[in-house]
Protein backbone atom coordinates (compact mmCIF):
# COMPACT_ATOMS: atom_id res chain seq x y z
CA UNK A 1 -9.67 -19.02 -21.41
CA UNK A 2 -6.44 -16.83 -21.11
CA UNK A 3 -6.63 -13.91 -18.86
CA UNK A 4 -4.43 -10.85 -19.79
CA UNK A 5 -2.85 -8.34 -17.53
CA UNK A 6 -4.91 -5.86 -18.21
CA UNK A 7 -8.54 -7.43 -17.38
CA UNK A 8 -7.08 -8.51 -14.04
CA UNK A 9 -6.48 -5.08 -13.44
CA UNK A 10 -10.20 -4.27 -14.26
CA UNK A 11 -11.83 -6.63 -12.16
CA UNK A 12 -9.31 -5.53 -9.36
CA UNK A 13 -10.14 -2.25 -9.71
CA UNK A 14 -13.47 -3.17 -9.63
CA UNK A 15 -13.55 -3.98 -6.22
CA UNK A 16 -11.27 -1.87 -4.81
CA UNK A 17 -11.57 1.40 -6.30
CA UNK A 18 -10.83 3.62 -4.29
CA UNK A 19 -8.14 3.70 -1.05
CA UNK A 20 -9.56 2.76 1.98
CA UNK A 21 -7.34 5.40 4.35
CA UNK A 22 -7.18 8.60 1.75
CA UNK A 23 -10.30 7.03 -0.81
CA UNK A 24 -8.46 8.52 -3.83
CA UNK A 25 -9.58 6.53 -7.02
CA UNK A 26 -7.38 3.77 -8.09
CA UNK A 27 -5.93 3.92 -11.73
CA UNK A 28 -4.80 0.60 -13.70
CA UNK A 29 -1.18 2.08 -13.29
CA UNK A 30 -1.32 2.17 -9.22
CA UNK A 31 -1.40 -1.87 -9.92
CA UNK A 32 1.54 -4.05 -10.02
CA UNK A 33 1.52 -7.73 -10.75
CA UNK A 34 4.33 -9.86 -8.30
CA UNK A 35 3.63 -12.58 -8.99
CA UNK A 36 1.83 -14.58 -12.09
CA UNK A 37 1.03 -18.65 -11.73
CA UNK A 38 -1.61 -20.37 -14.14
CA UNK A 39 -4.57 -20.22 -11.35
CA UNK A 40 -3.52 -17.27 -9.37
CA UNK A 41 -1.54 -13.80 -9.46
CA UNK A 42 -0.09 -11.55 -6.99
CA UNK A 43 -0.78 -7.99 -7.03
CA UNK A 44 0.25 -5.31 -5.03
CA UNK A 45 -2.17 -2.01 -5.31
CA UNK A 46 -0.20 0.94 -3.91
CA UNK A 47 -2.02 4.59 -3.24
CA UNK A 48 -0.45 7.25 -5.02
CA UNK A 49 -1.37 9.67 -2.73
CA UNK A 50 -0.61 8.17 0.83
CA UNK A 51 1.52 5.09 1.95
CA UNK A 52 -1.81 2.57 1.97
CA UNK A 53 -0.44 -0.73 0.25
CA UNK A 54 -2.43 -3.85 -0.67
CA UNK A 55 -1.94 -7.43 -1.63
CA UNK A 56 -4.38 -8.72 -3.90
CA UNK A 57 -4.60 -12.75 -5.17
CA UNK A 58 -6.18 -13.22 -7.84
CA UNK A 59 -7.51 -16.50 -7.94
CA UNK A 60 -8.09 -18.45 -11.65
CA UNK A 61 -10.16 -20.96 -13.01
CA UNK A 62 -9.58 -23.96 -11.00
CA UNK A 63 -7.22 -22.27 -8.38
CA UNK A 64 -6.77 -22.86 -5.14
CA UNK A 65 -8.24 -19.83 -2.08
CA UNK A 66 -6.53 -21.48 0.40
CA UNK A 67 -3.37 -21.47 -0.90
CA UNK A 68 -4.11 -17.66 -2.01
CA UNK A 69 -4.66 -17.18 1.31
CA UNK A 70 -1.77 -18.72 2.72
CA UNK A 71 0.18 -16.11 0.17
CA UNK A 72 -1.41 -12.66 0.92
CA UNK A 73 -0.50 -13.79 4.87
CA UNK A 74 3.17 -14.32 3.59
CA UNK A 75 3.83 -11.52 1.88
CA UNK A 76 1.95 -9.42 4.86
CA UNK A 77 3.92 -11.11 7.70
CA UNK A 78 7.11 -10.51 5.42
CA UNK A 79 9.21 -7.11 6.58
CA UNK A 80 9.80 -5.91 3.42
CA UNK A 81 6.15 -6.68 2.58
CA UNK A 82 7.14 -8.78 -0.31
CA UNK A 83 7.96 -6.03 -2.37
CA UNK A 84 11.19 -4.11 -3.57
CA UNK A 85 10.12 -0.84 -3.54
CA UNK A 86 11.64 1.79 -5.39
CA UNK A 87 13.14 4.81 -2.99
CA UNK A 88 11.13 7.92 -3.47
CA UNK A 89 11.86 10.44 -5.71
CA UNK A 90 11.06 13.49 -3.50
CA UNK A 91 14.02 15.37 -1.73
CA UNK A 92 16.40 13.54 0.40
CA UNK A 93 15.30 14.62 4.34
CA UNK A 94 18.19 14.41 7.22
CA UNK A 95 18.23 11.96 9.63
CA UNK A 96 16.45 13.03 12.69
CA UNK A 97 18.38 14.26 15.79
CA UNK A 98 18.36 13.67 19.52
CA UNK A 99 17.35 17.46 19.36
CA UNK A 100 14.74 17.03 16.80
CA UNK A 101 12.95 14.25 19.66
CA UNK A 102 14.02 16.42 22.52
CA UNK A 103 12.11 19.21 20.53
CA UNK A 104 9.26 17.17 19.64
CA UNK A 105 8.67 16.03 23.50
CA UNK A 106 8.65 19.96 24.67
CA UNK A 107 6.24 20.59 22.02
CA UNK A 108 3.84 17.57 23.13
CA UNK A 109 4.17 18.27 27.33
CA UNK A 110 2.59 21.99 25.98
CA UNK A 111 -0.03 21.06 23.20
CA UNK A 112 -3.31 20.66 23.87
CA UNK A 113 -4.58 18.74 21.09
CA UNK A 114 -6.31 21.54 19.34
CA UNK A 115 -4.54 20.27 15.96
CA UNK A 116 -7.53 23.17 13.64
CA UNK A 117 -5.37 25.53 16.03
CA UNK A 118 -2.25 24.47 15.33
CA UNK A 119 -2.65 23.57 11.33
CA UNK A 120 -5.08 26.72 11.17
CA UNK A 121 -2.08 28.96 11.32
């Protein structure tokens, strides 16, 4: 039996469906596939609406877990996850200063962790 693209999606979705930091509902297109072997795939889900990021192996017909697991702890112990990730598409920020941390650390010796204060204004 041949498995297509889009019925691993399903069944991933299936068991994920929604993010597990922000719980926004997963769509087929927050799914790519890294990698594709006869008895397993790669797939990385990736939250649209926060940075949450998750390697999936699908595991086929006679496949082995082991080895799937053996690649989800790869790609998670890699630093770049894996994954070339596309830059974002939102506007370029500056770099952040010595002044920006110096400003920061004032801020922090004065708060006191009322953040409905702070974000309530």
């Amino acid at each position: 039996m041949d498995v297509s693209e889009p019925q691993i999606k399903r069944i991933v979705l299936n068991r994920l469906e929604r993010c597990s930091v922000c719980h926004h509902l997963y769509e087929p297109d927050d799914i790519r596939v890294i990698s594709r072997k006869p008895a397993m795939w790669t797939l990385l889900v990736e939250c649209t609406e926060c940075p949450a990021r998750n390697f999936v192996a699908a595991v086929l017909h006679d496949g082995d877990p082991e080895e799937a697991q053996r690649t989800l702890r790869e790609l998670s112990q890699s630093p770049s996850l894996g994954v070339t990730v596309e830059p974002s598409s939102g506007p370029e920020l500056p770099p952040v200063t010595s002044d920006d941390l110096l400003d920061v650390h004032e801020f922090l010796a004065d708060f006191d962790g009322d953040f409905r204060a702070l974000f309530g204004r």
